[in-house]
PDB file of N, CA and C in Angstrom:
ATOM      1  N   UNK A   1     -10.359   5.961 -22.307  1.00  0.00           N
ATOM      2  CA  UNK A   1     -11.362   4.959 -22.072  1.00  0.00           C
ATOM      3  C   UNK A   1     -12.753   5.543 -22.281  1.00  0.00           C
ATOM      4  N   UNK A   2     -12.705   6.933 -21.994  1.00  0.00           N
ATOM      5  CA  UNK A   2     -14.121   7.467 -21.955  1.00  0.00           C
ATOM      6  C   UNK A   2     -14.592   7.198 -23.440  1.00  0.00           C
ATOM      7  N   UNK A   3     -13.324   7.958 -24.343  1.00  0.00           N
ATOM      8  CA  UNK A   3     -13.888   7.591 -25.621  1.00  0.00           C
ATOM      9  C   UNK A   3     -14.276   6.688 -26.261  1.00  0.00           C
ATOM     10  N   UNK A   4     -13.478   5.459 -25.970  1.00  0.00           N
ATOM     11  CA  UNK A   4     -13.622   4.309 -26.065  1.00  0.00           C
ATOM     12  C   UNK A   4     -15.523   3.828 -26.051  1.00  0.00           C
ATOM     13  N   UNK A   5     -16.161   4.540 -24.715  1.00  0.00           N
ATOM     14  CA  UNK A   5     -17.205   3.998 -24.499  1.00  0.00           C
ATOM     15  C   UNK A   5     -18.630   4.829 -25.306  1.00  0.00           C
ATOM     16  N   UNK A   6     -17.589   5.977 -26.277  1.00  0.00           N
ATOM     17  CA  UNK A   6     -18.931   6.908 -27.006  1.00  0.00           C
ATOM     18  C   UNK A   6     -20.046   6.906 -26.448  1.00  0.00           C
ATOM     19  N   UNK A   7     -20.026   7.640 -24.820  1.00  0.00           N
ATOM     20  CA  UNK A   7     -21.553   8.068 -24.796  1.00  0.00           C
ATOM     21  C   UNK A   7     -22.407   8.834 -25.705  1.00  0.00           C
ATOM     22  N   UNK A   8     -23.682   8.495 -25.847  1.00  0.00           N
ATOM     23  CA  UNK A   8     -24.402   9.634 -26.747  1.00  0.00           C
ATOM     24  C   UNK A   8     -25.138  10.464 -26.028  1.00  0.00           C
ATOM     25  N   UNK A   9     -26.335   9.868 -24.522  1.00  0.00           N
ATOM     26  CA  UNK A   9     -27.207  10.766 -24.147  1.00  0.00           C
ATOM     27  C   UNK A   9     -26.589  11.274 -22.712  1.00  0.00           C
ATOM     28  N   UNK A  10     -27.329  12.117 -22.176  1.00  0.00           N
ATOM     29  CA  UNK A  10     -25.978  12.588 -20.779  1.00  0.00           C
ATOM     30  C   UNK A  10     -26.203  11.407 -19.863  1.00  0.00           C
ATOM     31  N   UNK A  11     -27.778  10.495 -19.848  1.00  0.00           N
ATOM     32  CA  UNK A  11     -27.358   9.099 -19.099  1.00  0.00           C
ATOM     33  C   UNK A  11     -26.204   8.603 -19.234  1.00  0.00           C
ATOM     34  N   UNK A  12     -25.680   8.227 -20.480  1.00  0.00           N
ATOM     35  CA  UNK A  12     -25.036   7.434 -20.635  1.00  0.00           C
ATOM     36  C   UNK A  12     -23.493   8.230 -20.424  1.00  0.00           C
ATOM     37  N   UNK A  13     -23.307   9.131 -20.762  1.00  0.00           N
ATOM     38  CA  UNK A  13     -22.075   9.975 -20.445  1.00  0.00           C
ATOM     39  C   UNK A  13     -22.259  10.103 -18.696  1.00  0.00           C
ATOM     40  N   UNK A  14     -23.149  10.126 -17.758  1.00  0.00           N
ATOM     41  CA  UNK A  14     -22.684   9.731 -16.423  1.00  0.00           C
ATOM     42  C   UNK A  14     -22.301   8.557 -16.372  1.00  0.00           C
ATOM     43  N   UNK A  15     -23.006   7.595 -16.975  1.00  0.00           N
ATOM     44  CA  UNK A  15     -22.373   6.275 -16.815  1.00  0.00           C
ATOM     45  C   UNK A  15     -21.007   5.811 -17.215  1.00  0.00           C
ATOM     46  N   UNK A  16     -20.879   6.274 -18.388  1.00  0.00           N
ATOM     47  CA  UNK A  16     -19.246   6.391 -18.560  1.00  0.00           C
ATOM     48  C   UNK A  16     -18.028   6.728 -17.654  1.00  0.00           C
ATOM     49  N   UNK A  17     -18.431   7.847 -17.295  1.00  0.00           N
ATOM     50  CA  UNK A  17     -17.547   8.727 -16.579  1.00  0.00           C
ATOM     51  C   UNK A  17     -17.483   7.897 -14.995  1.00  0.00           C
ATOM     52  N   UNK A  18     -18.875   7.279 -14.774  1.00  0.00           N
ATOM     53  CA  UNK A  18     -18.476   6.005 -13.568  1.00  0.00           C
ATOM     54  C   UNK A  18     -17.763   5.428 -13.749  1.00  0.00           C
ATOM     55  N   UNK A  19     -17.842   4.788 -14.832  1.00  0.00           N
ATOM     56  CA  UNK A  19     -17.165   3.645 -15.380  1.00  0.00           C
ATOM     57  C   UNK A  19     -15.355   3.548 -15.181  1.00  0.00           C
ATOM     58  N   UNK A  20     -15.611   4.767 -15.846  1.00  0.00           N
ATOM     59  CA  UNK A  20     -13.607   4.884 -15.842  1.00  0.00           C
ATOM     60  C   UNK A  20     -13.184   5.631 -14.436  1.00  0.00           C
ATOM     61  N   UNK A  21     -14.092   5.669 -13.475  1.00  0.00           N
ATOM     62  CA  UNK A  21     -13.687   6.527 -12.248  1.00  0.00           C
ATOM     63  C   UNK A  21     -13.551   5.101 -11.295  1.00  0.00           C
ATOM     64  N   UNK A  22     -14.162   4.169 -11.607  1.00  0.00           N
ATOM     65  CA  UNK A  22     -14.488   3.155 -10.688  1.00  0.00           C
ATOM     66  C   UNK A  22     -12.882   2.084 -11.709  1.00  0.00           C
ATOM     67  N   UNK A  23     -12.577   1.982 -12.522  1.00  0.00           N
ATOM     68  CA  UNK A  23     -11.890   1.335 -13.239  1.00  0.00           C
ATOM     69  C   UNK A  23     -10.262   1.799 -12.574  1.00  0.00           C
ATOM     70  N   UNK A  24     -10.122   3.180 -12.487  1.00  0.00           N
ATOM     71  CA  UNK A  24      -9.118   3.953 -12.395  1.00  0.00           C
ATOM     72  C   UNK A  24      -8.776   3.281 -10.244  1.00  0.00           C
ATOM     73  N   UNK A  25      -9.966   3.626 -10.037  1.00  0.00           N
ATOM     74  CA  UNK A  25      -9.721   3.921  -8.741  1.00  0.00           C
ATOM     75  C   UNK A  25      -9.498   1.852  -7.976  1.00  0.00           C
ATOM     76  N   UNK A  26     -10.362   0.907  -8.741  1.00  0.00           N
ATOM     77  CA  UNK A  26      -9.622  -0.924  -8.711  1.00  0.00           C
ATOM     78  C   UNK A  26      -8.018  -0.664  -9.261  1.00  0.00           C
ATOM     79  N   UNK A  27      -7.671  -0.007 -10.235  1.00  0.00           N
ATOM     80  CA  UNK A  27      -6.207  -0.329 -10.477  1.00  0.00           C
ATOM     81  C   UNK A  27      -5.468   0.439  -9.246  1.00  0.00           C
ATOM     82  N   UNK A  28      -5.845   1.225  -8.878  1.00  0.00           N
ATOM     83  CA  UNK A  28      -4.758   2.034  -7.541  1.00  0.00           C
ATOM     84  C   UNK A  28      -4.968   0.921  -6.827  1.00  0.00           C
ATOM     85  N   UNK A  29      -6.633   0.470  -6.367  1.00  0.00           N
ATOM     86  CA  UNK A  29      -6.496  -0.045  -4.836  1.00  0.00           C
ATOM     87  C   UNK A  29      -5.674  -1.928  -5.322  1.00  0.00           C
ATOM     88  N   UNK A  30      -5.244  -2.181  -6.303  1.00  0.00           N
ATOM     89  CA  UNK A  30      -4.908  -3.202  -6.576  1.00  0.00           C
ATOM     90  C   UNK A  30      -2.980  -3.225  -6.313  1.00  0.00           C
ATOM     91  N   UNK A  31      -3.045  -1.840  -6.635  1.00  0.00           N
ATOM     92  CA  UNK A  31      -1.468  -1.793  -6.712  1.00  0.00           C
ATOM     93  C   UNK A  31      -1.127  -1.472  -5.026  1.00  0.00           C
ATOM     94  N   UNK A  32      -1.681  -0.536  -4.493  1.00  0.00           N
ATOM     95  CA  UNK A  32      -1.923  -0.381  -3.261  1.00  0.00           C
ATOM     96  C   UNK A  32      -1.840  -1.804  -2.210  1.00  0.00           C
ATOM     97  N   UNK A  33      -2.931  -2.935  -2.507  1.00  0.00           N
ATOM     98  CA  UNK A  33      -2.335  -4.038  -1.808  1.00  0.00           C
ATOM     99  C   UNK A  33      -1.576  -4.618  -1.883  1.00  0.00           C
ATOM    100  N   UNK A  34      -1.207  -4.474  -3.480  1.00  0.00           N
ATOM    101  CA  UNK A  34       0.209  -5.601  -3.769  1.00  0.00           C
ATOM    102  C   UNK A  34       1.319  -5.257  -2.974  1.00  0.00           C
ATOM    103  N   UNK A  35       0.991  -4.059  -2.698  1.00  0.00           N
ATOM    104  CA  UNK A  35       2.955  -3.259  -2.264  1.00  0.00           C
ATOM    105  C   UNK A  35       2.705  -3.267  -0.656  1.00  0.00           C
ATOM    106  N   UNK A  36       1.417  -3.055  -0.418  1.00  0.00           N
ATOM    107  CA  UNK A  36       1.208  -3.700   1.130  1.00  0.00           C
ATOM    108  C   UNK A  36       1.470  -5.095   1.499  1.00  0.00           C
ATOM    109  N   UNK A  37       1.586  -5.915   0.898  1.00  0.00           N
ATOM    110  CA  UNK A  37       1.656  -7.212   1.083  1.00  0.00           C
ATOM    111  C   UNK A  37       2.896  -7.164   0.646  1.00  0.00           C
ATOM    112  N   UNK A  38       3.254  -7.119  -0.155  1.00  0.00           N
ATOM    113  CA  UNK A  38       5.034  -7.013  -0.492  1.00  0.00           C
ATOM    114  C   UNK A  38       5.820  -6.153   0.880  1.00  0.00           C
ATOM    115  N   UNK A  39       5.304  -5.400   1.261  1.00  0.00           N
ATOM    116  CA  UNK A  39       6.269  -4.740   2.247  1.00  0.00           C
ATOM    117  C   UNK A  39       5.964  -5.344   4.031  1.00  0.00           C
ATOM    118  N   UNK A  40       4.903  -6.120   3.887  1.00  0.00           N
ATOM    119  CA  UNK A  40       4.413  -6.752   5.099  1.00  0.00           C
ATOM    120  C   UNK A  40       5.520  -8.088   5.203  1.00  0.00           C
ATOM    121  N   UNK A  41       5.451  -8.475   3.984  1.00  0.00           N
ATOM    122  CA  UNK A  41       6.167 -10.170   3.853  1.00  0.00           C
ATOM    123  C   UNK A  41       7.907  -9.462   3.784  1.00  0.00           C
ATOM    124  N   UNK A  42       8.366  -8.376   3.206  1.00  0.00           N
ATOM    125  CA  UNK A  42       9.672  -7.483   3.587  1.00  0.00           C
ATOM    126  C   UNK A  42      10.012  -7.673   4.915  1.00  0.00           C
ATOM    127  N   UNK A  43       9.365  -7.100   5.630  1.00  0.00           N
ATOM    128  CA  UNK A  43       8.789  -6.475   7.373  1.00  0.00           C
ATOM    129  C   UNK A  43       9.423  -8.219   7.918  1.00  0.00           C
ATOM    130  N   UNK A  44       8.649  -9.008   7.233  1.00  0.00           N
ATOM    131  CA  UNK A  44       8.781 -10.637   8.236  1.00  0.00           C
ATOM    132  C   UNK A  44       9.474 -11.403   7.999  1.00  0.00           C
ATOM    133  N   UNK A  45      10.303 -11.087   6.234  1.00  0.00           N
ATOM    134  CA  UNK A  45      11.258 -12.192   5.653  1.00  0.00           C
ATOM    135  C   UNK A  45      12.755 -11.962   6.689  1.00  0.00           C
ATOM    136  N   UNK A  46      12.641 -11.209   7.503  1.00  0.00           N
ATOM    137  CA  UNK A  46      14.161 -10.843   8.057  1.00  0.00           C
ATOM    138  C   UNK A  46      14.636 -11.787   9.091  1.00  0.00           C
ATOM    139  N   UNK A  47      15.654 -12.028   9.134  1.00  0.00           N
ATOM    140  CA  UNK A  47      16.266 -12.991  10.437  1.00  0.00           C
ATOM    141  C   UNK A  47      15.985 -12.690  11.707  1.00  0.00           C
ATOM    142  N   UNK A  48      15.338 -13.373  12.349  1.00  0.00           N
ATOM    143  CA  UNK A  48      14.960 -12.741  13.989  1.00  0.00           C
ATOM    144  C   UNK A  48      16.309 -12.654  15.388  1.00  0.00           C
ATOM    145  N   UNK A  49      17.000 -13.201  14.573  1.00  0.00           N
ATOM    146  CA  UNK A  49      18.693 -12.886  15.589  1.00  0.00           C
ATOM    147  C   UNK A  49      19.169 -11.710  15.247  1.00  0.00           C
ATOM    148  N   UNK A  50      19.073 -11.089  13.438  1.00  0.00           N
ATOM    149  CA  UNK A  50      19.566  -9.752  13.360  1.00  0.00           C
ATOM    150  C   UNK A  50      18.309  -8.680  14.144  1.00  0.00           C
ATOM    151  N   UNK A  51      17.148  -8.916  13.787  1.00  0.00           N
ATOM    152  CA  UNK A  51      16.494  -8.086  14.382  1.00  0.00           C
ATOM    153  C   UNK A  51      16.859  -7.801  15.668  1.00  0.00           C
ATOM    154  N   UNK A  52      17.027  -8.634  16.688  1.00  0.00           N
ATOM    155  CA  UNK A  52      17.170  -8.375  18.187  1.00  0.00           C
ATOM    156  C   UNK A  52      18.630  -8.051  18.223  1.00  0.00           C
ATOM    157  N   UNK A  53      19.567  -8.497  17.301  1.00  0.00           N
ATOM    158  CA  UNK A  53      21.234  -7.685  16.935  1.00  0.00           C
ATOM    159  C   UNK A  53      21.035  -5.828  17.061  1.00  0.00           C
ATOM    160  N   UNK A  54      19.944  -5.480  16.266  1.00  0.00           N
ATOM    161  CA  UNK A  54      19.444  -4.410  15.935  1.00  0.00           C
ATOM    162  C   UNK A  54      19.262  -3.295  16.687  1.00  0.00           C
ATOM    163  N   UNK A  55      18.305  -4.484  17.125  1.00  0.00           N
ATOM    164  CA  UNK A  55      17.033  -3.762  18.670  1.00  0.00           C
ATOM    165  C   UNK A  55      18.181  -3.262  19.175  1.00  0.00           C
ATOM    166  N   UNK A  56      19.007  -4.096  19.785  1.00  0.00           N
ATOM    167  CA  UNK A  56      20.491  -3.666  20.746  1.00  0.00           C
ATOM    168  C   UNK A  56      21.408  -2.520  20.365  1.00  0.00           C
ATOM    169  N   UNK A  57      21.545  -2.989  18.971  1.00  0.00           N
ATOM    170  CA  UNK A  57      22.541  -1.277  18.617  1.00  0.00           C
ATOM    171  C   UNK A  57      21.635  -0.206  18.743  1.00  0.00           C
ATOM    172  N   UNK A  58      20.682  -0.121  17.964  1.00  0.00           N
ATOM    173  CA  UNK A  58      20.056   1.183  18.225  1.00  0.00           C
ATOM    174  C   UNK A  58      19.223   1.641  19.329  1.00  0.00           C
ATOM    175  N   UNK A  59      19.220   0.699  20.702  1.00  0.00           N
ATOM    176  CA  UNK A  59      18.587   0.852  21.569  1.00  0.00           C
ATOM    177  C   UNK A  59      20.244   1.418  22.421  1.00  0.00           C
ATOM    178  N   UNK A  60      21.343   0.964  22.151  1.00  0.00           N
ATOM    179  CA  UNK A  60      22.260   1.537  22.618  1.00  0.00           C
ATOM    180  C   UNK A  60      22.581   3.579  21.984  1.00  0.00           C
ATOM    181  N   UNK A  61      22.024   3.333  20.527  1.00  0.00           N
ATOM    182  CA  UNK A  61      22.724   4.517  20.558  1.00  0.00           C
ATOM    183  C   UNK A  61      21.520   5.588  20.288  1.00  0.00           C
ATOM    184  N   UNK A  62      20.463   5.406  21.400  1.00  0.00           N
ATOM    185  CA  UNK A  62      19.197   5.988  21.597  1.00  0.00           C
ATOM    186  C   UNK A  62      18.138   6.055  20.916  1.00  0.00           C
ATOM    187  N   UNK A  63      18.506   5.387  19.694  1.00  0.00           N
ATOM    188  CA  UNK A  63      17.581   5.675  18.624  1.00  0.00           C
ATOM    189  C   UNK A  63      16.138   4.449  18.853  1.00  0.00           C
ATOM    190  N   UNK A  64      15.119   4.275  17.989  1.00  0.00           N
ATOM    191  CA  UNK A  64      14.358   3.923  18.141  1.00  0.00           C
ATOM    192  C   UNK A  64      13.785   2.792  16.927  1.00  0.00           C
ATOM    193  N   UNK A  65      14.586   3.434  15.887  1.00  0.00           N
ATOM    194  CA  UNK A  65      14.047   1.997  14.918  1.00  0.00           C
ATOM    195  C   UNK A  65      15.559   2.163  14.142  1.00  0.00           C
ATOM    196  N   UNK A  66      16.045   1.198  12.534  1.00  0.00           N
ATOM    197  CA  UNK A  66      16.270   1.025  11.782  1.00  0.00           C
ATOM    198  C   UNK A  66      16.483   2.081  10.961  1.00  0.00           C
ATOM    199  N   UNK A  67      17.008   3.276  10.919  1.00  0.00           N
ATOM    200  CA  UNK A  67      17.229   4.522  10.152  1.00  0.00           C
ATOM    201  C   UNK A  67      17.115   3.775   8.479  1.00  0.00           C
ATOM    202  N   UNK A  68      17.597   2.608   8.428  1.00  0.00           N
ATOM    203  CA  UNK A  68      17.440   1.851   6.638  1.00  0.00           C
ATOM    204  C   UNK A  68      16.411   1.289   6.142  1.00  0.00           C
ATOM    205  N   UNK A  69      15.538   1.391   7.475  1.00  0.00           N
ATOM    206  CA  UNK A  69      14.093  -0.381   7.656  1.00  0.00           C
ATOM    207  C   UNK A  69      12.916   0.990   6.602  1.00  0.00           C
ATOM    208  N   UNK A  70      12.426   0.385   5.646  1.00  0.00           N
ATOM    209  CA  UNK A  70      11.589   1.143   4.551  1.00  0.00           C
ATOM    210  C   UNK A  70      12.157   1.907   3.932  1.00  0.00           C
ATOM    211  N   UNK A  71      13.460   2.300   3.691  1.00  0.00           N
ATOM    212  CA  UNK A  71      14.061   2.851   2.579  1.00  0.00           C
ATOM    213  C   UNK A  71      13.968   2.237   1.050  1.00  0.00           C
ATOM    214  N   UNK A  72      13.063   1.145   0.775  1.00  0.00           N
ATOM    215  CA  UNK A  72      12.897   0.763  -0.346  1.00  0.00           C
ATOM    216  C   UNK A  72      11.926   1.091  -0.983  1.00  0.00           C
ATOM    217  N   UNK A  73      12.199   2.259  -1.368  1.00  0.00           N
ATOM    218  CA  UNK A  73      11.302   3.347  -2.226  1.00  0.00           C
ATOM    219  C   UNK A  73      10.022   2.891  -3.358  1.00  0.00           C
ATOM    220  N   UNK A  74      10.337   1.285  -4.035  1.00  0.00           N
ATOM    221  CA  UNK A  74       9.135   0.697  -4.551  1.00  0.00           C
ATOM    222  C   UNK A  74       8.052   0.055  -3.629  1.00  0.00           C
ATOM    223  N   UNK A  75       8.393   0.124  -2.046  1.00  0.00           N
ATOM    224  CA  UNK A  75       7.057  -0.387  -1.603  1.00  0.00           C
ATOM    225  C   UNK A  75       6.466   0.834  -0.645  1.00  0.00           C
ATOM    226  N   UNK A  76       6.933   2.074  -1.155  1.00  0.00           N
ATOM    227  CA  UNK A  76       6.611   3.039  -0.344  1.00  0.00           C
ATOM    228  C   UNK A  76       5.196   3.080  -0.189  1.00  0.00           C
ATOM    229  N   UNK A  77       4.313   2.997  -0.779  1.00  0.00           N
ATOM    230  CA  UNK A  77       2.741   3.461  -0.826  1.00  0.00           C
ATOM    231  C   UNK A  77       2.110   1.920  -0.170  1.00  0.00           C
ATOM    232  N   UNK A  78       2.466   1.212  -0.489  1.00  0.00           N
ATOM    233  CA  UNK A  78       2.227  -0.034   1.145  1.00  0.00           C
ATOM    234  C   UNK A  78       2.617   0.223   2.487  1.00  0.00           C
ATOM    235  N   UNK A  79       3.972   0.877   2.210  1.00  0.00           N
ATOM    236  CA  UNK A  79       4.340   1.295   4.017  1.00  0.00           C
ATOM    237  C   UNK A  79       3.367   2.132   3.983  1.00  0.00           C
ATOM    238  N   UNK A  80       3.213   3.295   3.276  1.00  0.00           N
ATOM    239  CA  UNK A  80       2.047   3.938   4.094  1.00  0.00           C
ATOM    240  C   UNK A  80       0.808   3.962   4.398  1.00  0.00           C
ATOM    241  N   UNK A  81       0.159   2.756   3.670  1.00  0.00           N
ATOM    242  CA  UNK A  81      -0.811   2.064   3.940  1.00  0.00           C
ATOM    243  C   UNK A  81      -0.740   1.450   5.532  1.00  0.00           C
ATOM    244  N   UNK A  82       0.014   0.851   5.395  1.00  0.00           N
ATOM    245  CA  UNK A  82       0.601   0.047   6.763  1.00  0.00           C
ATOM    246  C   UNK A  82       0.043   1.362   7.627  1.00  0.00           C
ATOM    247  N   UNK A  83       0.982   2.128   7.792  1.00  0.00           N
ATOM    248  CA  UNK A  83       1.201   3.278   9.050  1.00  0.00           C
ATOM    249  C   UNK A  83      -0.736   3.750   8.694  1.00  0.00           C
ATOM    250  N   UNK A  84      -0.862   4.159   7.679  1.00  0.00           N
ATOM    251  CA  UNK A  84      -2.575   4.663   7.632  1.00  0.00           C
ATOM    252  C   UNK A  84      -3.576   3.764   8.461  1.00  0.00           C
ATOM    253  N   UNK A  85      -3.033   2.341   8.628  1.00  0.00           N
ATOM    254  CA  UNK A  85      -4.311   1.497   9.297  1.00  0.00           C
ATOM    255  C   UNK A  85      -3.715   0.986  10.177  1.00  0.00           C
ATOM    256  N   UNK A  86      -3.098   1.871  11.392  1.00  0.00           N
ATOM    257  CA  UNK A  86      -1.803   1.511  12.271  1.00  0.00           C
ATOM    258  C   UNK A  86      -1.697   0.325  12.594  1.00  0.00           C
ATOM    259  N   UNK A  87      -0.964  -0.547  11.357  1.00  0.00           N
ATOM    260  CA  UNK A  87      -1.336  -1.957  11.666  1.00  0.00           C
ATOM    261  C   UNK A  87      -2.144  -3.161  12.718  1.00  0.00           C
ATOM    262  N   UNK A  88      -3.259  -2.782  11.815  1.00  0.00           N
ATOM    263  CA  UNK A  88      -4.668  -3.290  12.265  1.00  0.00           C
ATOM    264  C   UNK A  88      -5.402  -3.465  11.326  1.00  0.00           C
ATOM    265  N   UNK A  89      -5.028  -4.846  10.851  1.00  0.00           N
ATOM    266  CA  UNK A  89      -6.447  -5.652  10.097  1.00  0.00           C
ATOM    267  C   UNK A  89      -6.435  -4.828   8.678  1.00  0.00           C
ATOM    268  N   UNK A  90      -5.160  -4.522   8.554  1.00  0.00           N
ATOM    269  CA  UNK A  90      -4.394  -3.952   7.114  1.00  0.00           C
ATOM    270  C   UNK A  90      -4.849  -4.089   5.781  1.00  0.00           C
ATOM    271  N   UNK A  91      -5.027  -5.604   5.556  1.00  0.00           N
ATOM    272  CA  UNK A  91      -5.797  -6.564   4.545  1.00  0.00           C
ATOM    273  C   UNK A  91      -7.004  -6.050   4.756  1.00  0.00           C
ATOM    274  N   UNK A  92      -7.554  -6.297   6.131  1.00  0.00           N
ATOM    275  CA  UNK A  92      -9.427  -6.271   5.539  1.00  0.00           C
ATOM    276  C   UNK A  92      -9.767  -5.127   5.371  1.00  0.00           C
ATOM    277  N   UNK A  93      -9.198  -4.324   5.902  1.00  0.00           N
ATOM    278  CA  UNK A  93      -9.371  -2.544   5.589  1.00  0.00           C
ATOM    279  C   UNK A  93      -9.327  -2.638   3.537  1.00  0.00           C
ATOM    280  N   UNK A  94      -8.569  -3.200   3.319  1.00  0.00           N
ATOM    281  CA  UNK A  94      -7.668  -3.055   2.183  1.00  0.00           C
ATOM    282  C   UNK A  94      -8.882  -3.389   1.282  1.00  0.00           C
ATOM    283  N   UNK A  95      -9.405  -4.640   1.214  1.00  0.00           N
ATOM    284  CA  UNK A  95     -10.254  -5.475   0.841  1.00  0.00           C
ATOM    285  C   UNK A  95     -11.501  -4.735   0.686  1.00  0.00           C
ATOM    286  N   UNK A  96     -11.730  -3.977   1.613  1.00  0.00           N
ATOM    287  CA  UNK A  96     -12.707  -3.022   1.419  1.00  0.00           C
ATOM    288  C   UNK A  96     -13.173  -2.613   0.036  1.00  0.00           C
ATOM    289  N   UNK A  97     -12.062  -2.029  -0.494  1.00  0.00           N
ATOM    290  CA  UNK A  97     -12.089  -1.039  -1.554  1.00  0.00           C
ATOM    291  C   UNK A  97     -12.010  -2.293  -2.363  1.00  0.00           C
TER     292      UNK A  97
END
């Protein structure tokens, strides 16, 4: 892209180099919410009778969550978004950027 924008004077070669730093860094934070929102609407699409089915087994066999719950490795970088803004206002944090 840099080339693309043939700076000639070093103004314009800082400006470039914004350019594709600020370009680079909207496509992360774009993919970043999608998979946050994909793994939020994951998180809520589930049946609320299995959940509390759940709660019960693994509250019986000491454990504490879902050993399977985020094993879906394409929305990994949303879960950890999630856990980064210990779910709190996830979106507007998000929105930020």
């Amino acid at each position: 892209m840099l080339a693309e924008l043939a700076p000639v004077s070093p103004m314009e070669s800082m400006l470039a180099q914004r350019i594709v730093t600020l370009s680079w860094r909207l496509k992360r934070v774009c993919r970043i919410q999608n998979q946050t929102i994909d793994a939020m609407n994951a998180d809520n699409a589930s049946d609320p009778l299995s959940k509390l089915a759940k709660s019960f087994i693994f509250k019986g066999l000491g454990a504490t969550q879902d050993p399977t719950a985020g094993s879906n490795g394409d929305l990994a970088l949303g879960r950890i978004a999630i856990k980064d803004f210990s779910n709190s206002r996830v979106l507007e944090h998000l929105l930020m950027y």
